[in-house]
N, C-alpha and C. Protein backbone atom coordinates (compact mmCIF):
# COMPACT_ATOMS: atom_id res chain seq x y z
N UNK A 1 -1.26 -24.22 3.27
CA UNK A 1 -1.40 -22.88 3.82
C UNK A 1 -0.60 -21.92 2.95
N UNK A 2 -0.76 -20.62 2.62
CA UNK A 2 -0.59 -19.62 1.63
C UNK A 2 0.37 -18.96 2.26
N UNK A 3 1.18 -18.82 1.53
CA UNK A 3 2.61 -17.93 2.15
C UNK A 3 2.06 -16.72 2.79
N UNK A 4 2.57 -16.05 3.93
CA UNK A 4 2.17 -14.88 3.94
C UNK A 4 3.22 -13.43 3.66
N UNK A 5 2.48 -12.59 3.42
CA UNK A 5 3.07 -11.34 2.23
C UNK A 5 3.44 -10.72 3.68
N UNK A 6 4.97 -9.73 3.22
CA UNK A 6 4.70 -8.59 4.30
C UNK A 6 5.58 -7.66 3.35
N UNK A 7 5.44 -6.05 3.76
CA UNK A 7 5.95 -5.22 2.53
C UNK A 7 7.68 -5.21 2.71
N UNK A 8 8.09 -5.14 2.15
CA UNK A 8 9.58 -5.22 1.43
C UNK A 8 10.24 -3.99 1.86
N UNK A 9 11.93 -3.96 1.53
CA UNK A 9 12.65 -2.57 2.52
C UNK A 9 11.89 -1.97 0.97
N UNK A 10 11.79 -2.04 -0.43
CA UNK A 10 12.14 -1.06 -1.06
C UNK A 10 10.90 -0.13 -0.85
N UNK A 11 9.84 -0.68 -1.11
CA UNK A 11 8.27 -0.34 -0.92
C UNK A 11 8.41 0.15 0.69
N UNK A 12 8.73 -0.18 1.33
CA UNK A 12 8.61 0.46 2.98
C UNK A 12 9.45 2.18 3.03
N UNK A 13 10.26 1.85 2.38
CA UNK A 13 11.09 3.27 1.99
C UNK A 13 10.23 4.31 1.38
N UNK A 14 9.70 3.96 -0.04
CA UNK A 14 8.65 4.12 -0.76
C UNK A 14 7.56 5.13 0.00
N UNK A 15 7.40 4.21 0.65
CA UNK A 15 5.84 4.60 1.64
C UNK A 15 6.68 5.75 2.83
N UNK A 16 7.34 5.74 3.24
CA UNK A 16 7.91 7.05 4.16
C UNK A 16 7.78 7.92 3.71
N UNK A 17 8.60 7.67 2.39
CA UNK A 17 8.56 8.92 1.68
C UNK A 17 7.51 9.81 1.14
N UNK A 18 6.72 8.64 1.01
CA UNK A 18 5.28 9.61 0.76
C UNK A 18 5.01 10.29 1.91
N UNK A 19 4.87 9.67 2.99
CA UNK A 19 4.31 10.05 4.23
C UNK A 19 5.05 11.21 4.38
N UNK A 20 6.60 11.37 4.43
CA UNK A 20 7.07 12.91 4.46
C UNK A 20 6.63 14.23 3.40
N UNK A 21 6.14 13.71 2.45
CA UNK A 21 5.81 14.80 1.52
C UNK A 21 4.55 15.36 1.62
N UNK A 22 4.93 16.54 2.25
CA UNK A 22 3.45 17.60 2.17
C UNK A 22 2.73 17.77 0.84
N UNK A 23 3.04 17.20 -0.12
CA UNK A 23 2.04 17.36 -1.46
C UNK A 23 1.45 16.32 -1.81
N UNK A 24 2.05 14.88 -0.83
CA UNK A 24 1.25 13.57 -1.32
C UNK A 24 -0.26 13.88 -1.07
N UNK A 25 -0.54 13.01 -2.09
CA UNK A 25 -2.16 12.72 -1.74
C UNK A 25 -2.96 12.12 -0.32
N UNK A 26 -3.69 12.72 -0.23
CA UNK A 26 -4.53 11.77 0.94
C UNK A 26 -4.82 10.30 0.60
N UNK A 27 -4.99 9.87 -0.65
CA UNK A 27 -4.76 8.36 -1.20
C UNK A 27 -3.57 7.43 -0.80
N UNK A 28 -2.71 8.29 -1.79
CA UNK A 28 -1.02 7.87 -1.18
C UNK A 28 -0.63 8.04 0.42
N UNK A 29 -1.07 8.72 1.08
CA UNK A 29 -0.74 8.71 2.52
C UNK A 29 -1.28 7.52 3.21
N UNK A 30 -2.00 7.27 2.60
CA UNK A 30 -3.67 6.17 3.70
C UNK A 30 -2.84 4.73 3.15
N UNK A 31 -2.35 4.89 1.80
CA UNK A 31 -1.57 3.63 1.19
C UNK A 31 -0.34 3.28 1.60
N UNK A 32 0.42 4.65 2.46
CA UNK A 32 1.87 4.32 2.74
C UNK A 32 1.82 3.78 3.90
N UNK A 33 0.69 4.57 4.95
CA UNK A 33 0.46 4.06 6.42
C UNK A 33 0.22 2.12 6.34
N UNK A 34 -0.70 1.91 5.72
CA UNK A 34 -1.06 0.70 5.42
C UNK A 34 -0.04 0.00 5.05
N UNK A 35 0.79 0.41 4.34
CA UNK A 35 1.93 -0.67 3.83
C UNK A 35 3.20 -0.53 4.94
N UNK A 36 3.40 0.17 6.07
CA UNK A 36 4.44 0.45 6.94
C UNK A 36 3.68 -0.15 7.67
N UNK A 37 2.46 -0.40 8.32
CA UNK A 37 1.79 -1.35 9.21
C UNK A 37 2.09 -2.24 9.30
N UNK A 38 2.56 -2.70 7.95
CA UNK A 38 2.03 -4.30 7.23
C UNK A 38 3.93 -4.87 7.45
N UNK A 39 4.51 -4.03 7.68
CA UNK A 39 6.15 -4.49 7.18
C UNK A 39 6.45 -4.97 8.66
N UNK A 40 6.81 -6.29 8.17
CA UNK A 40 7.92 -6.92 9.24
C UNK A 40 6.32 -8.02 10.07
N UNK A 41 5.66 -7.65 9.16
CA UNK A 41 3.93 -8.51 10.21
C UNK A 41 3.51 -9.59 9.38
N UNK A 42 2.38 -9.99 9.93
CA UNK A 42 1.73 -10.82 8.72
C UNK A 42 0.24 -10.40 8.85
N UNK A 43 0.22 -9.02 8.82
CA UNK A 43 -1.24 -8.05 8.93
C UNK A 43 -1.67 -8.47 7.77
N UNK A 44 -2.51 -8.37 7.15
CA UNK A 44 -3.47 -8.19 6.44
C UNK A 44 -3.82 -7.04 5.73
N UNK A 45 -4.27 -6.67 4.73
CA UNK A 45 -4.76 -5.52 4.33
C UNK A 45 -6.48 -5.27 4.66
N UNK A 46 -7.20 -4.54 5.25
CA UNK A 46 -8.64 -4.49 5.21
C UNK A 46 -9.18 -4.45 3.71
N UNK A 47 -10.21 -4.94 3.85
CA UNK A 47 -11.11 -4.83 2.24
C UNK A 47 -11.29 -3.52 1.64
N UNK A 48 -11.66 -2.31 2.97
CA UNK A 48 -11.63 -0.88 2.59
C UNK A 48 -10.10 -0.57 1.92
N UNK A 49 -9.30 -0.63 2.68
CA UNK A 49 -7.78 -0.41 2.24
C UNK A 49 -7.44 -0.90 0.94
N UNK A 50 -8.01 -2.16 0.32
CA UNK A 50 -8.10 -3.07 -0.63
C UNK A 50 -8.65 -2.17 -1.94
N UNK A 51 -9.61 -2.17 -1.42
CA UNK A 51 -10.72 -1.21 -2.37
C UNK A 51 -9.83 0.33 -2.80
N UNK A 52 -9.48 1.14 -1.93
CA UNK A 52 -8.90 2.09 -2.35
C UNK A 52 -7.94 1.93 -3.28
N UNK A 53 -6.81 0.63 -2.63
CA UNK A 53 -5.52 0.44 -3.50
C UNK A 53 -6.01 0.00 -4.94
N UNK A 54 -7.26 -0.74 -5.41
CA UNK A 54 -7.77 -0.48 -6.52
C UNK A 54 -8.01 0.32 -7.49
N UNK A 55 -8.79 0.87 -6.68
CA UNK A 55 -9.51 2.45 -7.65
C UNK A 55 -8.32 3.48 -7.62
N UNK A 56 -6.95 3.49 -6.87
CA UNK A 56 -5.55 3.77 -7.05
C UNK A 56 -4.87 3.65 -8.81
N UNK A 57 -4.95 2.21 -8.42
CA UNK A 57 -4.62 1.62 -9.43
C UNK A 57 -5.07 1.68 -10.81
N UNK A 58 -6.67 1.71 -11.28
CA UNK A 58 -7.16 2.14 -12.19
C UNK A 58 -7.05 3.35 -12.98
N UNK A 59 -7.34 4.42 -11.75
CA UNK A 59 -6.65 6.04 -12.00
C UNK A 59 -6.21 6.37 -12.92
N UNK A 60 -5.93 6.67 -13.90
CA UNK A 60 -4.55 7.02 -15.06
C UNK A 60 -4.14 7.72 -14.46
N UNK A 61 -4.18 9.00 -13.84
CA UNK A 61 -4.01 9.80 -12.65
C UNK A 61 -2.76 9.26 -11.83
N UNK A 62 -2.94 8.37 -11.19
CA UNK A 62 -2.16 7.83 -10.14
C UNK A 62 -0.71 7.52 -10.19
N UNK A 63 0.28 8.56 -8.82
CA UNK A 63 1.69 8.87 -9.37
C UNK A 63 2.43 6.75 -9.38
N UNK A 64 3.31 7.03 -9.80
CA UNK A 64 4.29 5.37 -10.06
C UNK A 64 4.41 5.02 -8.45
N UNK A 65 4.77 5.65 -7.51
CA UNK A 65 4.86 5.86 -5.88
C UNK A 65 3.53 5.27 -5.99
N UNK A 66 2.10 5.91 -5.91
CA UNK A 66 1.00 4.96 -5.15
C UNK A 66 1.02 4.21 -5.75
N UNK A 67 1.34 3.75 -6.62
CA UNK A 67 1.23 2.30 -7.63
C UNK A 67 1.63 1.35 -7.17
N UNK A 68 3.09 1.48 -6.53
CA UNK A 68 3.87 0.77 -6.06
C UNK A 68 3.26 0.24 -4.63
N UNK A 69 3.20 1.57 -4.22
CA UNK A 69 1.98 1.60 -2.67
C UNK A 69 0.71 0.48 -2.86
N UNK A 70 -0.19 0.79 -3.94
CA UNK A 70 -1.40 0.24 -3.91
C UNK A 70 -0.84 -1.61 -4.09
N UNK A 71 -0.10 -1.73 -5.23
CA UNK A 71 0.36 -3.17 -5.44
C UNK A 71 0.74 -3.94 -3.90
N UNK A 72 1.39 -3.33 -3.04
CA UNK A 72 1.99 -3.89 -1.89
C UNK A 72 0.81 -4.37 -1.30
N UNK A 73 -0.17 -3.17 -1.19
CA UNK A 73 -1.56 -3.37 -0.11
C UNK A 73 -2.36 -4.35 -0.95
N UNK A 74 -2.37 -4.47 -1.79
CA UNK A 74 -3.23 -5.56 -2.54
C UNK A 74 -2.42 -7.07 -2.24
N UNK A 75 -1.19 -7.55 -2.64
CA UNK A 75 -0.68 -8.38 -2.41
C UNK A 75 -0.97 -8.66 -0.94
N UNK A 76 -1.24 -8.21 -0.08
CA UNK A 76 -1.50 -8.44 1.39
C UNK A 76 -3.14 -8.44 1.88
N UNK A 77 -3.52 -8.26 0.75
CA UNK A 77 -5.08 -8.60 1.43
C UNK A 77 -4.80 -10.21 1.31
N UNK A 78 -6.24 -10.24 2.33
CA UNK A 78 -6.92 -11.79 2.73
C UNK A 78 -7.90 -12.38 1.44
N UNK A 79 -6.85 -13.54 0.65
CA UNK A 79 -7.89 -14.04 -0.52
C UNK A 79 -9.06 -14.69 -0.01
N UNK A 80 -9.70 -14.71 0.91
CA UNK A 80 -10.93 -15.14 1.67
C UNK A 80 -12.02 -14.30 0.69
């Protein structure tokens, strides 16, 4: 059976902080919620949530914060 992931204090901090900033992205917000869900659980990431933290990731665009964000939510999807 596969260890299960849950997000970390530094990344959980991370993700507040986005969530407090009126200039984050609607990307980064949807990524911080998801990764503060996920802390202290053994939630899962949805495939949609998955998918975003991807096309996050690809971005050149995309600040070091959702990066960090998207990596967490990926590590927590279901390898199913």
């Amino acid at each position: 059976m596969a260890k299960k992931e849950s997000s970390g204090p530094k990344v959980t901090k991370t993700a507040a902080s986005v969530l407090r900033d009126a200039g984050a992205s609607k990307t980064a917000k949807s990524l911080a919620g998801s990764t503060l869900s996920q802390a202290n659980t053994n939630k899962q990431s949805s495939a949609a949530t998955a998918r975003t933290a991807a096309k996050a990731l690809n971005d050149g665009r995309t600040s070091k914060a959702t990066k960090s964000l998207a990596g967490s939510v990926l590590t927590q999807k279901s390898k199913k």
